[in-house]
N, C-alpha and C. Protein backbone atom coordinates (compact mmCIF):
# COMPACT_ATOMS: atom_id res chain seq x y z
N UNK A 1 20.41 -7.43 -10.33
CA UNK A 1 19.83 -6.17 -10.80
C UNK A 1 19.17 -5.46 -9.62
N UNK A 2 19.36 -4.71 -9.61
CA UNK A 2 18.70 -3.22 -8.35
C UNK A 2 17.72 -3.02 -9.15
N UNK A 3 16.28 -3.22 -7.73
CA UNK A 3 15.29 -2.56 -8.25
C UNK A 3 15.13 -1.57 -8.83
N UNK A 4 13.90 -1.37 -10.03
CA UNK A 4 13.84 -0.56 -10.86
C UNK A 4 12.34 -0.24 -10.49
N UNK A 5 11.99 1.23 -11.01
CA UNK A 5 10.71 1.29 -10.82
C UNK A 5 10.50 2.50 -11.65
N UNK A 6 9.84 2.19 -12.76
CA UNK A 6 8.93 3.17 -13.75
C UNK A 6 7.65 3.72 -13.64
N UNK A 7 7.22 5.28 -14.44
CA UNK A 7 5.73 5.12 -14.61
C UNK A 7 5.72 6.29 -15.09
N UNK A 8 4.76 6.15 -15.95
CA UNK A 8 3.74 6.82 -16.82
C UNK A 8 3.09 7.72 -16.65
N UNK A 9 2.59 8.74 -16.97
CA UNK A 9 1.07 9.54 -16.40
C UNK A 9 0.84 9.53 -18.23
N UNK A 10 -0.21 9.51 -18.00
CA UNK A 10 -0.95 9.59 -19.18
C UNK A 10 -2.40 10.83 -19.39
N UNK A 11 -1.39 11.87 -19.91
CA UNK A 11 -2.67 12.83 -19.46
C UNK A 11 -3.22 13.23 -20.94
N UNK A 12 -3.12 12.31 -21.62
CA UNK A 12 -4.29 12.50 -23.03
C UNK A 12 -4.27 11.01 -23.87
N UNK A 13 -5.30 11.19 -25.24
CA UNK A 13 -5.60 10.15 -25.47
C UNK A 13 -4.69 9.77 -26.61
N UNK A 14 -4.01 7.95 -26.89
CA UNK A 14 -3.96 7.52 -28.11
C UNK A 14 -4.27 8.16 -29.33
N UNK A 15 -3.27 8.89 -30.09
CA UNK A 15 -4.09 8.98 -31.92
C UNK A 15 -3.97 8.04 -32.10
N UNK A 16 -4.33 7.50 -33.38
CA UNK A 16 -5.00 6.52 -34.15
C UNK A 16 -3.60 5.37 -34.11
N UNK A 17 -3.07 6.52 -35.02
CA UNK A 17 -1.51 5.61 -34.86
C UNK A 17 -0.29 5.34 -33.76
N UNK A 18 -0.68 5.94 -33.03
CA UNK A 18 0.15 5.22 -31.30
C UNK A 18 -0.65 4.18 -31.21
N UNK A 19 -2.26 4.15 -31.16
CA UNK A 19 -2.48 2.68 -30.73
C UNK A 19 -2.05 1.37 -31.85
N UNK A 20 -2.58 2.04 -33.26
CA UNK A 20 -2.06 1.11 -33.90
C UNK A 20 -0.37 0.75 -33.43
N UNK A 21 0.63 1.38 -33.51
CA UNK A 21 1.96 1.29 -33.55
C UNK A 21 2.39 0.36 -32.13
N UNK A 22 1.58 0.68 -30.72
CA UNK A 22 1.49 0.20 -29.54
C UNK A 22 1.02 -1.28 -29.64
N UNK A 23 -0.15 -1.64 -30.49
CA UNK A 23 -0.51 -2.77 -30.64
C UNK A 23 0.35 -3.42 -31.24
N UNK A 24 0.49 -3.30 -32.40
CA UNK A 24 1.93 -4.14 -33.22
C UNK A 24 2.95 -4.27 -32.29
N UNK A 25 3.54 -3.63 -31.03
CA UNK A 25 4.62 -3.97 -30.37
C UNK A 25 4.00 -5.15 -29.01
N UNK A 26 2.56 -5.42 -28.98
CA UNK A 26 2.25 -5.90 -27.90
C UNK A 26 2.52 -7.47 -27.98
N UNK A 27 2.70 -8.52 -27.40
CA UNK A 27 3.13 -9.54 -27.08
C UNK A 27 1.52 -10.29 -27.65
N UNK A 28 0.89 -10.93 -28.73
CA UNK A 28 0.13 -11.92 -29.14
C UNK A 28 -0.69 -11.90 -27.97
N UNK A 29 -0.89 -12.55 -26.90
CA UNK A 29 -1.97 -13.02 -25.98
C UNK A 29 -2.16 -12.19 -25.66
N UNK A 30 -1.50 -10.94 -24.62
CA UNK A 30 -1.22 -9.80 -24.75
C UNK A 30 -2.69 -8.77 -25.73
N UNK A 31 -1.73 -8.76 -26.85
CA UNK A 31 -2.78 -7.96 -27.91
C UNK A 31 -4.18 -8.58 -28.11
N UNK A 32 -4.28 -9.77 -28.01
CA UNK A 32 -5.37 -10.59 -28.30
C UNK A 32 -6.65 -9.95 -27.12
N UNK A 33 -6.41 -10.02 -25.76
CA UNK A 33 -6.81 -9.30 -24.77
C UNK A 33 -7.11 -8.05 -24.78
N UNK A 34 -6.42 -7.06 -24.84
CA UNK A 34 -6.27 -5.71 -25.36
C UNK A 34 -7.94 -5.33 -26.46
N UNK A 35 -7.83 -6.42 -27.21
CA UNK A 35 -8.18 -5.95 -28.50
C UNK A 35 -10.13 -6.12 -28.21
N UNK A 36 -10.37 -7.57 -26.65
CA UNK A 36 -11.08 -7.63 -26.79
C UNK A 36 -12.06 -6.27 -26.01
N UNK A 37 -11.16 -5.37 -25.23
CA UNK A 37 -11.84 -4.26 -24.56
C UNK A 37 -12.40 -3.28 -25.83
N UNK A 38 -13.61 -3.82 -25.52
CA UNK A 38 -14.31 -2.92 -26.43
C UNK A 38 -14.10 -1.01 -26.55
N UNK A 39 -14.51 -0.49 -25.42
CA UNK A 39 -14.12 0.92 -24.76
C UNK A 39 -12.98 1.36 -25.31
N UNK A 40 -12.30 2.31 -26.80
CA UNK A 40 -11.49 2.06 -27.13
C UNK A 40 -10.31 3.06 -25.96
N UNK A 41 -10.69 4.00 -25.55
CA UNK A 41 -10.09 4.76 -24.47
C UNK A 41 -9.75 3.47 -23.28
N UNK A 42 -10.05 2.75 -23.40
CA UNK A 42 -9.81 1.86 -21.67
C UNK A 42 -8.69 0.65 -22.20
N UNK A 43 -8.58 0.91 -23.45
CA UNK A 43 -7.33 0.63 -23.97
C UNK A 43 -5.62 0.85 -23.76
N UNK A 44 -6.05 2.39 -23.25
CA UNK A 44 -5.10 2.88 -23.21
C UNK A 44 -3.74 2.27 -22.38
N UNK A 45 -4.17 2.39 -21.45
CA UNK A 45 -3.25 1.77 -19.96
C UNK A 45 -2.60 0.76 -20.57
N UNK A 46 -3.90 -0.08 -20.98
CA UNK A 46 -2.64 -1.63 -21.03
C UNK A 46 -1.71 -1.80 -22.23
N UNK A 47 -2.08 -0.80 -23.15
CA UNK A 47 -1.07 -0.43 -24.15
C UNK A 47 0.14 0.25 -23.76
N UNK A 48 -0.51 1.20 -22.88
CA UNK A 48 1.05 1.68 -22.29
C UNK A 48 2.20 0.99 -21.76
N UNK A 49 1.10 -0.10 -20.55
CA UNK A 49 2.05 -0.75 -19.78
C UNK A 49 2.91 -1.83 -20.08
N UNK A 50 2.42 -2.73 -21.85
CA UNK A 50 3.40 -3.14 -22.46
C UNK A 50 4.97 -2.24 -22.76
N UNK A 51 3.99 -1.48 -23.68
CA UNK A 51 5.03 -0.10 -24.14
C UNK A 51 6.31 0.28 -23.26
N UNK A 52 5.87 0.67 -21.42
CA UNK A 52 6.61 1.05 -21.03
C UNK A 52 7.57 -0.20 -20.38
N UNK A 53 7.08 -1.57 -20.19
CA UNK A 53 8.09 -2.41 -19.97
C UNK A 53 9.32 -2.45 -20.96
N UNK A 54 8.72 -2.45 -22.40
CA UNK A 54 9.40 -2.43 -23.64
C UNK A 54 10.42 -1.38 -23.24
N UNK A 55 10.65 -0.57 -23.29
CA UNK A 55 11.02 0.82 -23.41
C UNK A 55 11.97 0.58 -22.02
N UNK A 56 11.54 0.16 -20.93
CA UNK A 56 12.43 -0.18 -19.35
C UNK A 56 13.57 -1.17 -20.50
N UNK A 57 13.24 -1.97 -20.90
CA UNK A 57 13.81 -3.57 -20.97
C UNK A 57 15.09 -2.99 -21.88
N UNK A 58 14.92 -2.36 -22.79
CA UNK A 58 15.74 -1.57 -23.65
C UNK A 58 16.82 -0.74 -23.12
N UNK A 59 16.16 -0.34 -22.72
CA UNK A 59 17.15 0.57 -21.47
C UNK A 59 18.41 0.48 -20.51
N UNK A 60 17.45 -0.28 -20.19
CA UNK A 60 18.39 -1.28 -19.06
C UNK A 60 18.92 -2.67 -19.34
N UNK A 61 18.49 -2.99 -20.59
CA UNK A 61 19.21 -4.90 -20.68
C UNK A 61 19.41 -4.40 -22.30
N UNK A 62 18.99 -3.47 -22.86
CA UNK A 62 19.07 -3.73 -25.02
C UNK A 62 18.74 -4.24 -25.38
N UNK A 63 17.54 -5.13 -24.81
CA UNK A 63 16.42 -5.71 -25.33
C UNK A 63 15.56 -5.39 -26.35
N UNK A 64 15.51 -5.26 -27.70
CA UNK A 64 14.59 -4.95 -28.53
C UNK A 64 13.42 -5.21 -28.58
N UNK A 65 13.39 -6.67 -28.51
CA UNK A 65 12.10 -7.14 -28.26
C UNK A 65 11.56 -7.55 -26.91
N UNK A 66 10.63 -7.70 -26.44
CA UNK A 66 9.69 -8.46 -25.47
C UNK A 66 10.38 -10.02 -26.03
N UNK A 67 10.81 -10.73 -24.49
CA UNK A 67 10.55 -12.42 -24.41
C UNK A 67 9.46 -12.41 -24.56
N UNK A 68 9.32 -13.51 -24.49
CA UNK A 68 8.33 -14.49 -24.34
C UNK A 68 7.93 -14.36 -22.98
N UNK A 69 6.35 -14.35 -23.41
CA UNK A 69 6.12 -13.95 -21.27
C UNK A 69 5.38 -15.23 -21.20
N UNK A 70 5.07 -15.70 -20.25
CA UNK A 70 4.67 -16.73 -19.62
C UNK A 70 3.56 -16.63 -18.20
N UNK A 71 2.91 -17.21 -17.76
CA UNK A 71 1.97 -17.23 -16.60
C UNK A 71 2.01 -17.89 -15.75
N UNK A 72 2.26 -17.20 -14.27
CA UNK A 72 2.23 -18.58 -13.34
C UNK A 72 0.89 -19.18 -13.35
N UNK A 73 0.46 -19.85 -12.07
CA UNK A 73 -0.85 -20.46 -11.94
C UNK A 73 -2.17 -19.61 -11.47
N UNK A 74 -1.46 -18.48 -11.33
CA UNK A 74 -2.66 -17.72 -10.32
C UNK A 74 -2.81 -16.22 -11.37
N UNK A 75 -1.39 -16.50 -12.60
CA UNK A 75 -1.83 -15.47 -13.42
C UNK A 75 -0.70 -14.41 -13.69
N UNK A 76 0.37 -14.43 -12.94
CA UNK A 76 1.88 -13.38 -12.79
C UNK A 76 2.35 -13.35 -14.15
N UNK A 77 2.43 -12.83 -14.60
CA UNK A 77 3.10 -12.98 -15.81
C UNK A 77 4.75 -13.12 -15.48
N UNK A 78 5.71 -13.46 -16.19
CA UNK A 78 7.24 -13.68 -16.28
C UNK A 78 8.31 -14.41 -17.49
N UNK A 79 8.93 -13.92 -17.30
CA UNK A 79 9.95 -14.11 -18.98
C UNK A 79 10.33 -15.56 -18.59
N UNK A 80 9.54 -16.88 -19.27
CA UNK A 80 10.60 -18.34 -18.77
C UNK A 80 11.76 -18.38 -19.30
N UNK A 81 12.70 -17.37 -19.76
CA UNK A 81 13.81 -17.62 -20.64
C UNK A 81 14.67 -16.48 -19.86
N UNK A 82 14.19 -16.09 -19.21
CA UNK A 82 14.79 -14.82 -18.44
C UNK A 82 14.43 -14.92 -16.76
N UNK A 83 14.65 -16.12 -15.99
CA UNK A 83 14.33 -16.02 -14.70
C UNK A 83 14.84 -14.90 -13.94
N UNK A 84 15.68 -14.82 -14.01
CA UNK A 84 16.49 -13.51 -13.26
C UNK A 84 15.87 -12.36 -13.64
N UNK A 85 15.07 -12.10 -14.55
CA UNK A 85 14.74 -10.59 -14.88
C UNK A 85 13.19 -10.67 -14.40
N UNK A 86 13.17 -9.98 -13.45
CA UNK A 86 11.64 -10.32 -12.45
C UNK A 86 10.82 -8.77 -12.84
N UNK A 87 9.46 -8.98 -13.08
CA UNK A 87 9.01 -7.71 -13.63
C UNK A 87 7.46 -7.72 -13.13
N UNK A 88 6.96 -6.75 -12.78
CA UNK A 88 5.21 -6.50 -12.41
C UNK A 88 4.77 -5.25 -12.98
N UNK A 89 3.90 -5.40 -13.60
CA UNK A 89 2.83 -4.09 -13.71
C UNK A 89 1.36 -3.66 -13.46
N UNK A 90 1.38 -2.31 -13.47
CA UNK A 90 -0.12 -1.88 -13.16
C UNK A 90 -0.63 -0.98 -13.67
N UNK A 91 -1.89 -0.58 -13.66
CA UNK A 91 -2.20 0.42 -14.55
C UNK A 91 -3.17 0.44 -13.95
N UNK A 92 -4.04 2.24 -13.89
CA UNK A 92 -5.03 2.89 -13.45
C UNK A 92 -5.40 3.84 -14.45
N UNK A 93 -6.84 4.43 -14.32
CA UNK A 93 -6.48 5.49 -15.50
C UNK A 93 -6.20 6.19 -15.05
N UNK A 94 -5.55 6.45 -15.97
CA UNK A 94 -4.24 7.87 -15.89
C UNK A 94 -2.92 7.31 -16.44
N UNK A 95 -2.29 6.27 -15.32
CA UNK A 95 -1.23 6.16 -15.23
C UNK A 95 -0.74 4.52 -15.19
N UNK A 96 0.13 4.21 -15.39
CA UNK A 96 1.28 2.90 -15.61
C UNK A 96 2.39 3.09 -14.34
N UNK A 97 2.45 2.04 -13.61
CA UNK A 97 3.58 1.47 -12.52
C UNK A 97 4.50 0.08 -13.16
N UNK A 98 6.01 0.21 -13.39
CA UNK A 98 6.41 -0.72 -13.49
C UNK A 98 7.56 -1.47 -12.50
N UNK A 99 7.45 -2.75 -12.07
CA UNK A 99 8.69 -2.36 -11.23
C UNK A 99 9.58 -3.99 -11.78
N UNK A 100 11.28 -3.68 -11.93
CA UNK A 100 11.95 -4.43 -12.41
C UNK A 100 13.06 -4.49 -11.20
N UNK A 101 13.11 -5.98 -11.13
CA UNK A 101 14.64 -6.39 -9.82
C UNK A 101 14.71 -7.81 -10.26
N UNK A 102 15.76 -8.44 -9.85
CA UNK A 102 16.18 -9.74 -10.17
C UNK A 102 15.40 -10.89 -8.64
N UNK A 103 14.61 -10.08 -8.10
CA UNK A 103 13.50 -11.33 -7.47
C UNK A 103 12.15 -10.77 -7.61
N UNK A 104 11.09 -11.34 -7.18
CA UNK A 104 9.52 -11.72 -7.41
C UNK A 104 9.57 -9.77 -6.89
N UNK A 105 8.78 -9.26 -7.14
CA UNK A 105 8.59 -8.05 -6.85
C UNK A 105 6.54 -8.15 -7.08
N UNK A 106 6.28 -7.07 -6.59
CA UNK A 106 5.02 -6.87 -7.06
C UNK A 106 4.52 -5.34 -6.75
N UNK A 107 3.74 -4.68 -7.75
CA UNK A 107 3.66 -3.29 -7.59
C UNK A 107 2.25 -2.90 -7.69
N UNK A 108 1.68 -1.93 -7.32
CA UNK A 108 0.64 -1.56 -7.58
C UNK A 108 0.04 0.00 -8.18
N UNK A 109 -0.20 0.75 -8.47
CA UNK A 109 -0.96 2.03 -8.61
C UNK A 109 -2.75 2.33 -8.68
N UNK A 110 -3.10 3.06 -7.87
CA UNK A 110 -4.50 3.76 -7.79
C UNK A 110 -4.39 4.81 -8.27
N UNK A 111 -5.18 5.46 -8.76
CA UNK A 111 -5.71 6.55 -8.73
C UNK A 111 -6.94 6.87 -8.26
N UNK A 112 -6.65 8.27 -6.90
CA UNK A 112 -8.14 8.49 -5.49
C UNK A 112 -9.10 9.00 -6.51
N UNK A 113 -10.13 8.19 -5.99
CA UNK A 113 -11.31 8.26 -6.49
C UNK A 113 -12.59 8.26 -5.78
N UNK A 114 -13.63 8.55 -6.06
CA UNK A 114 -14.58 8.36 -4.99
C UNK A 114 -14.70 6.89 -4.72
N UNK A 115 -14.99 6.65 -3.64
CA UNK A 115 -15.76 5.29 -3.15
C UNK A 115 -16.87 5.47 -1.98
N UNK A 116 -17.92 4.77 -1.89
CA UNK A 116 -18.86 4.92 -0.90
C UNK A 116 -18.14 4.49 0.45
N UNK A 117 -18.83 5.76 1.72
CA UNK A 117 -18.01 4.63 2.62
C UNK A 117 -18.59 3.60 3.41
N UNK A 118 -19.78 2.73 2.70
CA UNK A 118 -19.63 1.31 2.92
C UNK A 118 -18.58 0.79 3.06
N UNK A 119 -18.57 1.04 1.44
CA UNK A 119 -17.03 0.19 1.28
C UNK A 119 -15.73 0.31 1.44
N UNK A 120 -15.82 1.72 1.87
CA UNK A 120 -14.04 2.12 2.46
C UNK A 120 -14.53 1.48 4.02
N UNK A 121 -15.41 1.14 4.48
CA UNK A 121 -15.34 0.96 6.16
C UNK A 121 -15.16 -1.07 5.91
N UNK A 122 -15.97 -1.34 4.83
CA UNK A 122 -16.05 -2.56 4.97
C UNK A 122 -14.87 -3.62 4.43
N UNK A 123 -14.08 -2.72 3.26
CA UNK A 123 -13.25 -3.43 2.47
C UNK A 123 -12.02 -3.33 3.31
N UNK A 124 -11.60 -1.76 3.87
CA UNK A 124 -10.09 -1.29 4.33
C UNK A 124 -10.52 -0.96 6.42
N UNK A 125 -11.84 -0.63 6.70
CA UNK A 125 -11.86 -0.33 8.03
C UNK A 125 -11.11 1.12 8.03
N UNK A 126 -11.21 1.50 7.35
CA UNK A 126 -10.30 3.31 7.11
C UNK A 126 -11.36 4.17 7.03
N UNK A 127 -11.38 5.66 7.36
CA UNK A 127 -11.94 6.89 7.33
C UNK A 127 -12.07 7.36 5.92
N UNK A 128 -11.14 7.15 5.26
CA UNK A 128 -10.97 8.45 3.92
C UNK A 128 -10.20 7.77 2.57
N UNK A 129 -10.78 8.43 1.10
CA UNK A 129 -10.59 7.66 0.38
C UNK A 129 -8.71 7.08 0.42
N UNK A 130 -8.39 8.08 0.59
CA UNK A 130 -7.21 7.69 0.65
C UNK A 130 -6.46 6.97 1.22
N UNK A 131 -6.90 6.86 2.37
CA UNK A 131 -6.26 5.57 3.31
C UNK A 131 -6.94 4.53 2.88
N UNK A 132 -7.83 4.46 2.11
CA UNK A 132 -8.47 3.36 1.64
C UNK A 132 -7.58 2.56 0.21
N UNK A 133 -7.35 3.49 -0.64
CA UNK A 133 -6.49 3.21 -1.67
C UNK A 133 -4.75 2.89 -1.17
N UNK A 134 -4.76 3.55 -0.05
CA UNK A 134 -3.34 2.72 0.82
C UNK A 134 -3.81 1.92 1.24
N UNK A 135 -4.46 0.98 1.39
CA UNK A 135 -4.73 -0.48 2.17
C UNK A 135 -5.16 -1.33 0.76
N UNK A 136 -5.37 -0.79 0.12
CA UNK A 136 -5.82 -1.28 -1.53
C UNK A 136 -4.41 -1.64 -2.04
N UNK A 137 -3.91 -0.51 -2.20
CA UNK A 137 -2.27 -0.35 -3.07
C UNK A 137 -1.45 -1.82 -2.39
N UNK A 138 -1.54 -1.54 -0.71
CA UNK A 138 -0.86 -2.61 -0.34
C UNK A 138 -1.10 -3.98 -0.34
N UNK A 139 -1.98 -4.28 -0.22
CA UNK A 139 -2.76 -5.45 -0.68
C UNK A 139 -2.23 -6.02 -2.14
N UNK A 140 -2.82 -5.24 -2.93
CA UNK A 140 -2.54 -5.74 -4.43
C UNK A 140 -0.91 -6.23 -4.60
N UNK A 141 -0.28 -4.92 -4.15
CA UNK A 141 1.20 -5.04 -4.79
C UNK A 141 1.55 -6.53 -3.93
N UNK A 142 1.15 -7.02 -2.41
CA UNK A 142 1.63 -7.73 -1.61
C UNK A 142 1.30 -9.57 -2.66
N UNK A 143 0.22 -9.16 -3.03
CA UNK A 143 -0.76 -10.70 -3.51
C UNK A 143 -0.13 -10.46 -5.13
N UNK A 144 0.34 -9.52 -5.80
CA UNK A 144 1.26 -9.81 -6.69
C UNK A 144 2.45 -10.08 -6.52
N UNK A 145 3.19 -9.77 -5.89
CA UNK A 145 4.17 -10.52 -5.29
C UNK A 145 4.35 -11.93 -5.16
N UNK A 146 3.59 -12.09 -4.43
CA UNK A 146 3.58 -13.52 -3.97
C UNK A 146 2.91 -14.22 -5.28
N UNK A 147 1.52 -13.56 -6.15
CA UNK A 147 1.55 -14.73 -7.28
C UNK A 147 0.26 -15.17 -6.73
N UNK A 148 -0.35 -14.54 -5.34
CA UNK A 148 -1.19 -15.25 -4.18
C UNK A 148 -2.96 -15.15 -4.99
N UNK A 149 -2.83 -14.32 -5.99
CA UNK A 149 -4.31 -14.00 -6.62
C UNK A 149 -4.93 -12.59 -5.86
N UNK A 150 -6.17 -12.43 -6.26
CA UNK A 150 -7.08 -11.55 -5.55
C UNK A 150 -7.54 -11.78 -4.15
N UNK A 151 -8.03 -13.13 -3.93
CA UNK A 151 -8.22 -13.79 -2.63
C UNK A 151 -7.82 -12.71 -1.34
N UNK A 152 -6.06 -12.35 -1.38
CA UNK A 152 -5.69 -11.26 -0.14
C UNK A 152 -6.57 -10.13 -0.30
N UNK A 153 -6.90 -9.66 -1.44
CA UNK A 153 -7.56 -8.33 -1.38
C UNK A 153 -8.77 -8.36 -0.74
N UNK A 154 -9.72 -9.71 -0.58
CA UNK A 154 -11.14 -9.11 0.27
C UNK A 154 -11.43 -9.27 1.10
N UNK A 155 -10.45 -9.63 1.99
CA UNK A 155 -10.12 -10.09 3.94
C UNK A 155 -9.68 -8.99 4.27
N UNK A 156 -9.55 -9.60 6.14
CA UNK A 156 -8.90 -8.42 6.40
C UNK A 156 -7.09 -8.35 5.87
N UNK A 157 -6.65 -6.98 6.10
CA UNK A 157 -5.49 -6.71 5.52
C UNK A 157 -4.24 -7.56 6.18
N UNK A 158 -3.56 -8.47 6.37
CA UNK A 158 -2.51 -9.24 7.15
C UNK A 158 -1.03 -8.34 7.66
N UNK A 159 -0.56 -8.81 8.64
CA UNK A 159 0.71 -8.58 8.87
C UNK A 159 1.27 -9.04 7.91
N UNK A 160 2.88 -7.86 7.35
CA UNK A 160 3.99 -8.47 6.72
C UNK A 160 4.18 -9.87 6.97
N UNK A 161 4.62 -11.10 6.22
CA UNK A 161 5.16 -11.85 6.81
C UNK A 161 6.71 -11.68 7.07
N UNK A 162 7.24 -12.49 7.51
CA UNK A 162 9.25 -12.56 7.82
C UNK A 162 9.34 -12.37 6.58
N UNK A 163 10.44 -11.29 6.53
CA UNK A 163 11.31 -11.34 5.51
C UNK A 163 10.39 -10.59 3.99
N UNK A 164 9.20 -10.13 4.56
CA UNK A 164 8.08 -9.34 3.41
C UNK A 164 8.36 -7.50 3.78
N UNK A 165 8.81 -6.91 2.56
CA UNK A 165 8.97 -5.57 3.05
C UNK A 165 7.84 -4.80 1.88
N UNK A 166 7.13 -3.70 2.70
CA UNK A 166 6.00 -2.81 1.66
C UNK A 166 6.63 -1.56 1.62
N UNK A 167 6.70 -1.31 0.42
CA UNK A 167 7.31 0.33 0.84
C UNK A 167 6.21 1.25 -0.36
N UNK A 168 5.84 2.44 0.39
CA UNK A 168 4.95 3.50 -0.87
C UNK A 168 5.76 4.48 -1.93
N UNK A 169 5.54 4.64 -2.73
CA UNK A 169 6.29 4.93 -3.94
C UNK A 169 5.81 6.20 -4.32
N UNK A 170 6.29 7.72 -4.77
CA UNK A 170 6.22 8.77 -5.20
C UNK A 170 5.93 8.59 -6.53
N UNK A 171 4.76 9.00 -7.07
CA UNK A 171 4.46 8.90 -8.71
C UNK A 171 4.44 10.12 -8.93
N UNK A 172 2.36 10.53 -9.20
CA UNK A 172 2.20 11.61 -9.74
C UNK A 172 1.11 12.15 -8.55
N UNK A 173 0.77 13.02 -8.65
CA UNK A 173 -0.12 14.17 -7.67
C UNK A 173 -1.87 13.15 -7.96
N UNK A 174 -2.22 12.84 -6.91
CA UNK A 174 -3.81 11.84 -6.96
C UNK A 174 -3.33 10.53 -7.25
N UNK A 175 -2.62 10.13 -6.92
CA UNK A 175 -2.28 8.50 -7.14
C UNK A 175 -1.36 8.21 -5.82
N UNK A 176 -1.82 7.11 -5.61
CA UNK A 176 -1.16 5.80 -4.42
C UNK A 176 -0.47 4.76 -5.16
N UNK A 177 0.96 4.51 -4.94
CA UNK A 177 1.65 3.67 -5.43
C UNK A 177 2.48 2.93 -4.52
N UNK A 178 2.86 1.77 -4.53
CA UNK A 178 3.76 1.13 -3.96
C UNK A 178 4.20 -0.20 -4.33
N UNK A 179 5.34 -1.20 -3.91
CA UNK A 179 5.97 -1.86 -3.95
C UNK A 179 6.24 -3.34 -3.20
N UNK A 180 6.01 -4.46 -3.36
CA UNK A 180 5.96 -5.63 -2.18
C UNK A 180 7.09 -5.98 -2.98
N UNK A 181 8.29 -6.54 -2.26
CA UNK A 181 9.06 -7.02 -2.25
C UNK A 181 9.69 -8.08 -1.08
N UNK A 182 10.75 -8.56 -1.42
CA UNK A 182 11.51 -9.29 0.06
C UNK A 182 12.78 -9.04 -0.19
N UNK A 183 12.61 -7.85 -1.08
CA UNK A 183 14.45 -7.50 -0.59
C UNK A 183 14.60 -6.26 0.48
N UNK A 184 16.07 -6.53 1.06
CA UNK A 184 16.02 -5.35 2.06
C UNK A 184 16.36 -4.28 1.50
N UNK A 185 16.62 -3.62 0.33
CA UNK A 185 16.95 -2.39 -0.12
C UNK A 185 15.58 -1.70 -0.62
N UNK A 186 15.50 -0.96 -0.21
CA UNK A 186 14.18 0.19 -0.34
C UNK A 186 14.43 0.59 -1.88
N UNK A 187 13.25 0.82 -2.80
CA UNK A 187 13.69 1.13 -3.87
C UNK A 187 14.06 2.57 -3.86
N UNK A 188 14.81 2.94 -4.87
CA UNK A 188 15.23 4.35 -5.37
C UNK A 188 13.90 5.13 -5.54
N UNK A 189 14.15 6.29 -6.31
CA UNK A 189 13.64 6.76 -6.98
C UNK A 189 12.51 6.58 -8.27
N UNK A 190 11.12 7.01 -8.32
CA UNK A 190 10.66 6.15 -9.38
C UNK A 190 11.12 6.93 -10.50
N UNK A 191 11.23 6.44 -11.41
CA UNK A 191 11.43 7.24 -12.38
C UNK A 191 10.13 7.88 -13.49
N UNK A 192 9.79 8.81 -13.96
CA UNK A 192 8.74 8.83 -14.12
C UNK A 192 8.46 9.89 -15.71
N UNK A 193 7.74 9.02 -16.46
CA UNK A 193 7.65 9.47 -17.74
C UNK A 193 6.49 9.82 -18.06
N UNK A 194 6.27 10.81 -19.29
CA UNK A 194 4.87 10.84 -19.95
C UNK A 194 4.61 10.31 -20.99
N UNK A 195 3.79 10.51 -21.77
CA UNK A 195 3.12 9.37 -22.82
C UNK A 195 4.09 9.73 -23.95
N UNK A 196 4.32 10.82 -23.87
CA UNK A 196 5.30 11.89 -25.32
C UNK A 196 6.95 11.16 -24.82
N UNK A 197 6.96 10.77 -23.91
CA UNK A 197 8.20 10.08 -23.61
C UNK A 197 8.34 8.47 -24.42
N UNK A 198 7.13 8.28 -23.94
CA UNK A 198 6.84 6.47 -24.02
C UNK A 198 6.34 6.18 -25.62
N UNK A 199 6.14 7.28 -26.39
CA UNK A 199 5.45 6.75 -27.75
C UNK A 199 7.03 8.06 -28.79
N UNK A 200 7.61 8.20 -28.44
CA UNK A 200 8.39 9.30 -29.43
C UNK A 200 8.99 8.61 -30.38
């Protein structure tokens, strides 16, 4: 499978019945989680980002339902009944990143936001929020990939290793996105939906 790469913008809120309808499609542990975020708006995202795997999986394989997802040790989620179908997601508010290929992939999305620059000097060693959320983006997507945890995110930032490729990804206007992979094909195009897409 050729990488795939989805996403969302989400520029309004859940009615009553998208979340209900979103929840009923969410995967048990999944929903169980979901349900315990109190904040019912901060809901949103991770409802989507089931939703929009759902909606990829269909698409591209006629998958009706969600497998069975499973957890590595550090937390990756993955289909054990579907090794070959390799999948990561993310979510910021606003927006949902998904990315689908037949090896370990890992993706990330920000949305720029303020940060003090303590912590853009101390976390990334960067000038501006934005290069800060690019040393963020890459990080995350790299340590999902690998399955490696949070741990990469509060060091300094590492060289690629052999055979590790990062590439940044075109979403929506105020967001940083990108891609860790170890394949040599650069992904396509993201493809990119709205909420009226993802709930119709």
């Amino acid at each position: 499978m050729d990488m795939e790469l989805w996403a969302v913008e989400l520029t309004r809120p859940l009615t009553d019945q998208e979340e209900t309808d979103l929840m009923s499609l969410m995967p048990p542990e999944r929903r169980e989680r979901a349900l315990r975020i109190r904040e019912r708006e901060r809901r949103r995202e991770p409802l989507c980002a089931y939703m929009l795997l759902r909606y990829a999986l269909y698409e591209k394989m006629g998958w009706k339902e969600l497998p069975e997802i499973g957890l590595e040790s550090m937390g990756k989620p993955f289909f054990p009944q579907f090794p070959t179908v390799q999948f990561n997601l993310s979510h910021t508010r606003g927006a949902v990143l998904l990315g689908l290929h037949d090896r370990p992939l890992g993706v990330d999305i920000e949305r720029i936001r303020p940060v003090s620059q303590r912590t853009v000097q101390r976390l990334a060693g960067v000038a501006t929020e934005k290069a800060f959320f690019e040393s963020w983006v890459r990080r995350e997507a790299r340590a999902k990939r690998s399955g490696s945890g949070v741990g990469m995110l509060l060091g300094a930032e590492t060289e690629l290793m052999p055979g590790e490729h990062f590439y940044f990804v075109e979403t929506f206007p105020g967001y940083v996105a990108g891609v860790a992979t170890k394949s040599l094909d650069p992904p396509g195009k993201v493809r990119r939906l709205s909420l009226d897409d993802l709930v119709k």
